[in-house]
Protein backbone atom coordinates (compact mmCIF):
# COMPACT_ATOMS: atom_id res chain seq x y z
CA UNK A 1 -181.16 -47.17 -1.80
CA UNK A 2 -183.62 -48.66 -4.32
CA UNK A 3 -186.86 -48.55 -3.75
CA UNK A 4 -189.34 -51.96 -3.44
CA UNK A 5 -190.95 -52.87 -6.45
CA UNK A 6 -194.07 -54.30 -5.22
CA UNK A 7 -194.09 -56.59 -8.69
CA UNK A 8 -190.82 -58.32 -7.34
CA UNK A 9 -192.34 -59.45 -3.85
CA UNK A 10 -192.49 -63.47 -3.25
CA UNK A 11 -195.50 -64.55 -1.60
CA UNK A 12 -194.54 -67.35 1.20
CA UNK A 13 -195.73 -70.26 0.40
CA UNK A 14 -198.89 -71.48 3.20
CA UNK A 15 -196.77 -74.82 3.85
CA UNK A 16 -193.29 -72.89 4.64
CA UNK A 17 -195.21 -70.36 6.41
CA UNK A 18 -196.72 -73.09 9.13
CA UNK A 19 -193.20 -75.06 9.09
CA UNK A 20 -191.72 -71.69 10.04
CA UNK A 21 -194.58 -70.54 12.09
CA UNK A 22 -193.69 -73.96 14.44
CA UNK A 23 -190.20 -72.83 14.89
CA UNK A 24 -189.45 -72.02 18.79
CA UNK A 25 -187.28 -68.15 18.38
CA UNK A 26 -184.38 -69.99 18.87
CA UNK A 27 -184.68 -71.97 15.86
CA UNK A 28 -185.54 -69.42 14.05
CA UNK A 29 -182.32 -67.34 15.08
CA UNK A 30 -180.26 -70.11 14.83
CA UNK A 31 -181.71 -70.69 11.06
CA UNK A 32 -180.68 -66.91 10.57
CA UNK A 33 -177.78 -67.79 11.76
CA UNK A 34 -176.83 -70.42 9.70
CA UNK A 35 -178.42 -68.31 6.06
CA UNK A 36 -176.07 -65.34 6.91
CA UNK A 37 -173.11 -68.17 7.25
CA UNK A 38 -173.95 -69.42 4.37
CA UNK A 39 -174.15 -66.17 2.32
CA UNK A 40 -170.84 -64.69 3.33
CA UNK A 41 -169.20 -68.29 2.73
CA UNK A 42 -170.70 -67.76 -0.70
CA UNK A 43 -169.52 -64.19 -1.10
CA UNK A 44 -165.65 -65.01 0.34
CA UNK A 45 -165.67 -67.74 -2.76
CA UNK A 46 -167.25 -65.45 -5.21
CA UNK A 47 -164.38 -62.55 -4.26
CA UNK A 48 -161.53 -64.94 -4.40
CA UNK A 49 -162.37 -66.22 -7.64
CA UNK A 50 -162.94 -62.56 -9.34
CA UNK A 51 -159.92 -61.54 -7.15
CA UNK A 52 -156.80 -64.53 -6.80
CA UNK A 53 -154.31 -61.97 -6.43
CA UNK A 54 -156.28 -60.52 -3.38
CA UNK A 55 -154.82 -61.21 0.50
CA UNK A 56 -156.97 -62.54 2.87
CA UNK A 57 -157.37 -59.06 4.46
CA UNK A 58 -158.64 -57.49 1.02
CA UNK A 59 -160.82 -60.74 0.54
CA UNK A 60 -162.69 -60.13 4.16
CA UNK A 61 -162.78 -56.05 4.24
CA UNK A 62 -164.79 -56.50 0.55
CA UNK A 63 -166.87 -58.93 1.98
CA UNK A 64 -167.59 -56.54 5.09
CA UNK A 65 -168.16 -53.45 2.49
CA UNK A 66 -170.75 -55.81 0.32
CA UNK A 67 -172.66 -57.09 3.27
CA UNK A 68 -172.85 -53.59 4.44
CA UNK A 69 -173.55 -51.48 1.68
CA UNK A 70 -174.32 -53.77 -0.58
CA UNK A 71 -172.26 -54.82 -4.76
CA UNK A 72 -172.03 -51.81 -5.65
């Protein structure tokens, strides 16, 4: 694993931290929810266009390996 570069750290900005700050946990989980959705929708698209010739079942178990280690 790589360790954090403190140089590469985002600072939230003060009016997304309040807006998120209002957020009930639910929100917030369901927001999490939707991000991760998002990002493995992303990924699928990303591995069938570097991959066409790929099944389905390759298409998902790379997906699974890069959300769980990682693009490596």
């Amino acid at each position: 694993m790589t360790p954090i570069d403190p140089r590469r750290i985002e600072i939230l900005d003060p009016v997304v931290a309040r807006v998120l700050a209002r957020l009930s946990p639910a929100e917030k989980c369901r927001q999490m929810a939707d991000a991760a959705r998002c990002a493995r929708t992303i990924l699928t698209h990303t591995i069938r266009q570097t991959h066409p010739t790929w099944s389905e079942t390759e298409v998902s178990a790379e997906v699974v390996r890069r959300i769980r280690h990682g693009s490596d």
